[in-house]
Every structure is written in structure tokens, then in C-alpha cells.
N, C-alpha and C. Protein backbone atom coordinates (compact mmCIF):
# COMPACT_ATOMS: atom_id res chain seq x y z
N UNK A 1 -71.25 -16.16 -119.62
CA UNK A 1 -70.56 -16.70 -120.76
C UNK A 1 -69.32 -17.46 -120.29
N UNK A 2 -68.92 -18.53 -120.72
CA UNK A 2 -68.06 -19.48 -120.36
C UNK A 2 -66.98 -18.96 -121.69
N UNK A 3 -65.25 -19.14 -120.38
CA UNK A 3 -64.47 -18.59 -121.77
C UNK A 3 -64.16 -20.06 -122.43
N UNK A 4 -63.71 -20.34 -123.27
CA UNK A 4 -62.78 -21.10 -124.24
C UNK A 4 -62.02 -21.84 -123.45
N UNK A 5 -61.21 -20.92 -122.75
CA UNK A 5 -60.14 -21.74 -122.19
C UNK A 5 -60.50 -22.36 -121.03
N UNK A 6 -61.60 -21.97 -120.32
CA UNK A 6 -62.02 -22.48 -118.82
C UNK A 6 -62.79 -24.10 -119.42
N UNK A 7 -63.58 -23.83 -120.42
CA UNK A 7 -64.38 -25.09 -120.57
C UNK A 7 -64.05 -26.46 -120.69
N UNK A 8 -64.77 -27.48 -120.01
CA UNK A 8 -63.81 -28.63 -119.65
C UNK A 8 -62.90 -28.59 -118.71
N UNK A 9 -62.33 -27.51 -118.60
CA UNK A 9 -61.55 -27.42 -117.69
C UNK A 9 -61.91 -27.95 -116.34
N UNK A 10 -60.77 -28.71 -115.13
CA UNK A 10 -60.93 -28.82 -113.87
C UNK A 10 -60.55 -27.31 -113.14
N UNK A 11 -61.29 -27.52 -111.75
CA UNK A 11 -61.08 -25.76 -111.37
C UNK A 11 -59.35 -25.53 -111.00
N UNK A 12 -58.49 -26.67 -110.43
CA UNK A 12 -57.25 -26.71 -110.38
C UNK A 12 -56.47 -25.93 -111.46
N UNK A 13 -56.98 -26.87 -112.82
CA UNK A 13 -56.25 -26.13 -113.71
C UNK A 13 -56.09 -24.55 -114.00
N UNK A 14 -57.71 -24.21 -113.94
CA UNK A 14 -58.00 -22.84 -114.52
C UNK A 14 -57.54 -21.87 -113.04
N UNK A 15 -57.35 -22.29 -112.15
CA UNK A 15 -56.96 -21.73 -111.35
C UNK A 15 -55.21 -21.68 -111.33
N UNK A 16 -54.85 -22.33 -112.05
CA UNK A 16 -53.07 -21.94 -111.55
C UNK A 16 -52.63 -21.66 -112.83
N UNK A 17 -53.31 -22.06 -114.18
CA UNK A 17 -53.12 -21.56 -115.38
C UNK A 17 -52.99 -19.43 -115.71
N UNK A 18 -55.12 -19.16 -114.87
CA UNK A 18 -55.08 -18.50 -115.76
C UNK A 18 -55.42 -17.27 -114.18
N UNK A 19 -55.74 -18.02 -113.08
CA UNK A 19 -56.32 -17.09 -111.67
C UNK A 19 -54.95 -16.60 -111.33
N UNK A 20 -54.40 -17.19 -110.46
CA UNK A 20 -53.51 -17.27 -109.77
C UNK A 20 -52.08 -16.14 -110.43
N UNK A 21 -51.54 -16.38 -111.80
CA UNK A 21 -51.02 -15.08 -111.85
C UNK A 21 -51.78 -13.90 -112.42
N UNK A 22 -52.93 -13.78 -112.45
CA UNK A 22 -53.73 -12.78 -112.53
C UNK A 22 -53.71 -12.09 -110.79
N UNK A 23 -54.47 -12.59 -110.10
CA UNK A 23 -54.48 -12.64 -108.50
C UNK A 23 -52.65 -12.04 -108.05
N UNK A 24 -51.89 -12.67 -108.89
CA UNK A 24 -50.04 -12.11 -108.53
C UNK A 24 -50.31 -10.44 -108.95
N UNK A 25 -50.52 -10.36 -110.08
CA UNK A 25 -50.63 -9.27 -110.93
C UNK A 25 -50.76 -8.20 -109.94
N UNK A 26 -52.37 -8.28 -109.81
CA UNK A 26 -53.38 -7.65 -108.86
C UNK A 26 -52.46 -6.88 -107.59
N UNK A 27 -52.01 -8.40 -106.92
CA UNK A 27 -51.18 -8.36 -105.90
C UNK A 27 -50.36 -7.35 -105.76
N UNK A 28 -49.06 -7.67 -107.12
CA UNK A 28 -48.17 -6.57 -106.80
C UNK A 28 -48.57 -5.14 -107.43
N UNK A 29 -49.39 -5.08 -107.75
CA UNK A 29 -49.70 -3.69 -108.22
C UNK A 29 -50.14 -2.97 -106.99
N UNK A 30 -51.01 -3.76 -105.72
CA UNK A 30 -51.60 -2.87 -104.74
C UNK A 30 -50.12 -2.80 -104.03
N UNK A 31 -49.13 -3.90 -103.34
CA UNK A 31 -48.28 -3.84 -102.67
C UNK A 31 -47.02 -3.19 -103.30
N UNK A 32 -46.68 -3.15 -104.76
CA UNK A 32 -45.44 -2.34 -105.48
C UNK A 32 -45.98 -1.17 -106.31
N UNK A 33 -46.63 -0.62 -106.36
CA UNK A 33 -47.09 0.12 -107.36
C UNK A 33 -46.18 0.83 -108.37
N UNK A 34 -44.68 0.79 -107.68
CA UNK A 34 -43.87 1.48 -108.65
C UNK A 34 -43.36 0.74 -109.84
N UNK A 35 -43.90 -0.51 -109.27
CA UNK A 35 -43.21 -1.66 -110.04
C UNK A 35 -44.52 -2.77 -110.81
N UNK A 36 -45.93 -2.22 -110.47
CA UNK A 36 -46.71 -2.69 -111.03
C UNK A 36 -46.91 -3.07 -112.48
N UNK A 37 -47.41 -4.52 -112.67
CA UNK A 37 -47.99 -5.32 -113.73
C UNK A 37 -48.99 -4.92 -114.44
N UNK A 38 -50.29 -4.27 -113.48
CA UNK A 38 -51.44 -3.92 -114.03
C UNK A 38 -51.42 -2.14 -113.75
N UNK A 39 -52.16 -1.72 -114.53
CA UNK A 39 -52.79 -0.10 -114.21
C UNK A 39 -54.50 -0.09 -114.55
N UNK A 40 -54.44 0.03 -113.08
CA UNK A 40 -55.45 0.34 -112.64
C UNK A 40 -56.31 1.76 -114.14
N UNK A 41 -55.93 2.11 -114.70
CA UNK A 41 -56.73 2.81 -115.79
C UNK A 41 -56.33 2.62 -117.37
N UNK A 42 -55.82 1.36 -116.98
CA UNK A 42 -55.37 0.96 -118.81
C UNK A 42 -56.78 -0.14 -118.77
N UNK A 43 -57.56 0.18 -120.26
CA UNK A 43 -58.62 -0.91 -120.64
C UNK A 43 -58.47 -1.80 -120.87
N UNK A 44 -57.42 -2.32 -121.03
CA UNK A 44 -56.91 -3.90 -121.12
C UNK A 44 -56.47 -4.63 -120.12
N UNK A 45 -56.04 -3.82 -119.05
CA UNK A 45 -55.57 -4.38 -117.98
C UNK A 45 -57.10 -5.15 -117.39
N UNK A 46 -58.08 -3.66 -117.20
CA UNK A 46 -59.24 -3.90 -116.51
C UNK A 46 -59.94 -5.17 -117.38
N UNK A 47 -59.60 -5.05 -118.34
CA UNK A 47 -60.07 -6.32 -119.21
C UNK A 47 -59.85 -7.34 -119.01
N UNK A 48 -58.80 -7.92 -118.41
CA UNK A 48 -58.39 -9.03 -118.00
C UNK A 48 -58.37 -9.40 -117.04
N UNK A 49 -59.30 -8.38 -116.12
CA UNK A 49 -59.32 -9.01 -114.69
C UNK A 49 -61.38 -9.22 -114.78
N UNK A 50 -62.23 -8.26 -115.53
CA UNK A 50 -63.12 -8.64 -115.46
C UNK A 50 -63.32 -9.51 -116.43
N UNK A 51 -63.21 -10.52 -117.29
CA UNK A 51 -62.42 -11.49 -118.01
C UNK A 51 -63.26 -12.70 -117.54
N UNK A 52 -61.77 -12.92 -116.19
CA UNK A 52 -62.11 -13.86 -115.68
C UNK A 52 -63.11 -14.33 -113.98
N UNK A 53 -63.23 -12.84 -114.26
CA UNK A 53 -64.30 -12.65 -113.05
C UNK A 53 -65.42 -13.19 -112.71
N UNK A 54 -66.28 -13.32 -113.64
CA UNK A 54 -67.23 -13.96 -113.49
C UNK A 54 -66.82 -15.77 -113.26
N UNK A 55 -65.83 -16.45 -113.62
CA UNK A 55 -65.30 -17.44 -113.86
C UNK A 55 -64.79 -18.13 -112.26
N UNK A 56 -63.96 -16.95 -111.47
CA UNK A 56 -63.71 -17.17 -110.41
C UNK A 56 -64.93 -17.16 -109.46
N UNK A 57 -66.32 -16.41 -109.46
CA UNK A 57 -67.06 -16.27 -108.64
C UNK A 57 -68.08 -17.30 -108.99
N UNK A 58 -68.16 -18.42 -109.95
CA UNK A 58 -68.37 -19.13 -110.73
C UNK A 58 -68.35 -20.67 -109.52
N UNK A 59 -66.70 -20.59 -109.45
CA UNK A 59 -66.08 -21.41 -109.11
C UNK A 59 -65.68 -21.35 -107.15
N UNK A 60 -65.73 -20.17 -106.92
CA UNK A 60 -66.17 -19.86 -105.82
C UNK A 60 -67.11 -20.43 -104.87
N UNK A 61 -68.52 -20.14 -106.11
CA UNK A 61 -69.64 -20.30 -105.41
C UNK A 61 -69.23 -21.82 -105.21
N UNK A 62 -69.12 -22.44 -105.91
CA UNK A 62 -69.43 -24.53 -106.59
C UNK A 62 -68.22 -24.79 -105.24
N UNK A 63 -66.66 -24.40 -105.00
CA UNK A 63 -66.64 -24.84 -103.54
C UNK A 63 -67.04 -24.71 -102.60
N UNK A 64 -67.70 -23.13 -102.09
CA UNK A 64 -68.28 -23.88 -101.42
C UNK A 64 -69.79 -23.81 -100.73
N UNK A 65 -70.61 -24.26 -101.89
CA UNK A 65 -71.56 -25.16 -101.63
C UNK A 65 -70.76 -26.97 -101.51
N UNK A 66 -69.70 -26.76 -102.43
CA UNK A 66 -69.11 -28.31 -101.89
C UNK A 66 -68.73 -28.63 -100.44
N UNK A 67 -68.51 -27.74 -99.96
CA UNK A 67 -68.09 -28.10 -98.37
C UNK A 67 -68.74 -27.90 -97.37
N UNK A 68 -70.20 -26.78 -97.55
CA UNK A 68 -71.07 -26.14 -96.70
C UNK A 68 -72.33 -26.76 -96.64
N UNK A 69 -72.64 -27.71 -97.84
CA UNK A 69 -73.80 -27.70 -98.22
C UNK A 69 -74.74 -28.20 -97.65
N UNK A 70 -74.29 -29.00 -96.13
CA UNK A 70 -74.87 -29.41 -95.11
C UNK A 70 -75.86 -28.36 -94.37
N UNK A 71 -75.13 -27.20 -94.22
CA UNK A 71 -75.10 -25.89 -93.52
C UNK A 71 -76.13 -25.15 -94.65
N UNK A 72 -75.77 -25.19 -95.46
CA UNK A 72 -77.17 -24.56 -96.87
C UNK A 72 -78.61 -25.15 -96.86
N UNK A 73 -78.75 -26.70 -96.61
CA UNK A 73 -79.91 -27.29 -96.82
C UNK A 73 -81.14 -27.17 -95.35
């Protein structure tokens, strides 16, 4: 399922819009935990990371087959 906000979208955008402080989030929760963004057992948190999950692995795959795809065929 494609979200709303990704569609149309370039991967630049959806990546510094909606990845990237998600990915911060993530971040400081494993490296600060006292000071963490997300919890690891709140359903909303987990919600918003499997969210956009499928979206990033989405976009993942599409670079790179863009750069490999020599190496694929």
C-alpha cells in the first residue's frame, strides 16, 4: 500500500521529509535511551516505524537495482 504522502513523491523528498527523522528517532533511542524519542513498546511508536517500512524497502530496492543492474542482468 502506497502512503498519501509518499505518492508522487521523489525518493529525496520522502526521504528527508518523512525517513530521515524517523531513522534520528530510532537512532537516539538505541544510543540515549534515557532520553529517547521512541519506546520500543508504545503502539504508536511501533506504528510509525512500520508505517513507513515497507516504503523505505520500496525505495531501497529501486536504488539499487539503479546502480547494480549491470551486475543483476
Amino acid at each position: 500500500m502506497l502512503l498519501a504522502e509518499a505518492a508522487g513523491k521523489e525518493f529525496a523528498l520522502i526521504d528527508d521529509k518523512y525517513l530521515k527523522p524517523l531513522r534520528n528517532s530510532v537512532a537516539h533511542t538505541i544510543l540515549k535511551p534515557d532520553e529517547s524519542e521512541l519506546k520500543a513498546d508504545d503502539a504508536l511508536d511501533l506504528e510509525k516505524i512500520n508505517r513507513w517500512l515497507s516504503i523505505a524497502k520500496c525505495i531501497a530496492r529501486q536504488l539499487l537495482l539503479n546502480d547494480f543492474s549491470a551486475e543483476l542482468s
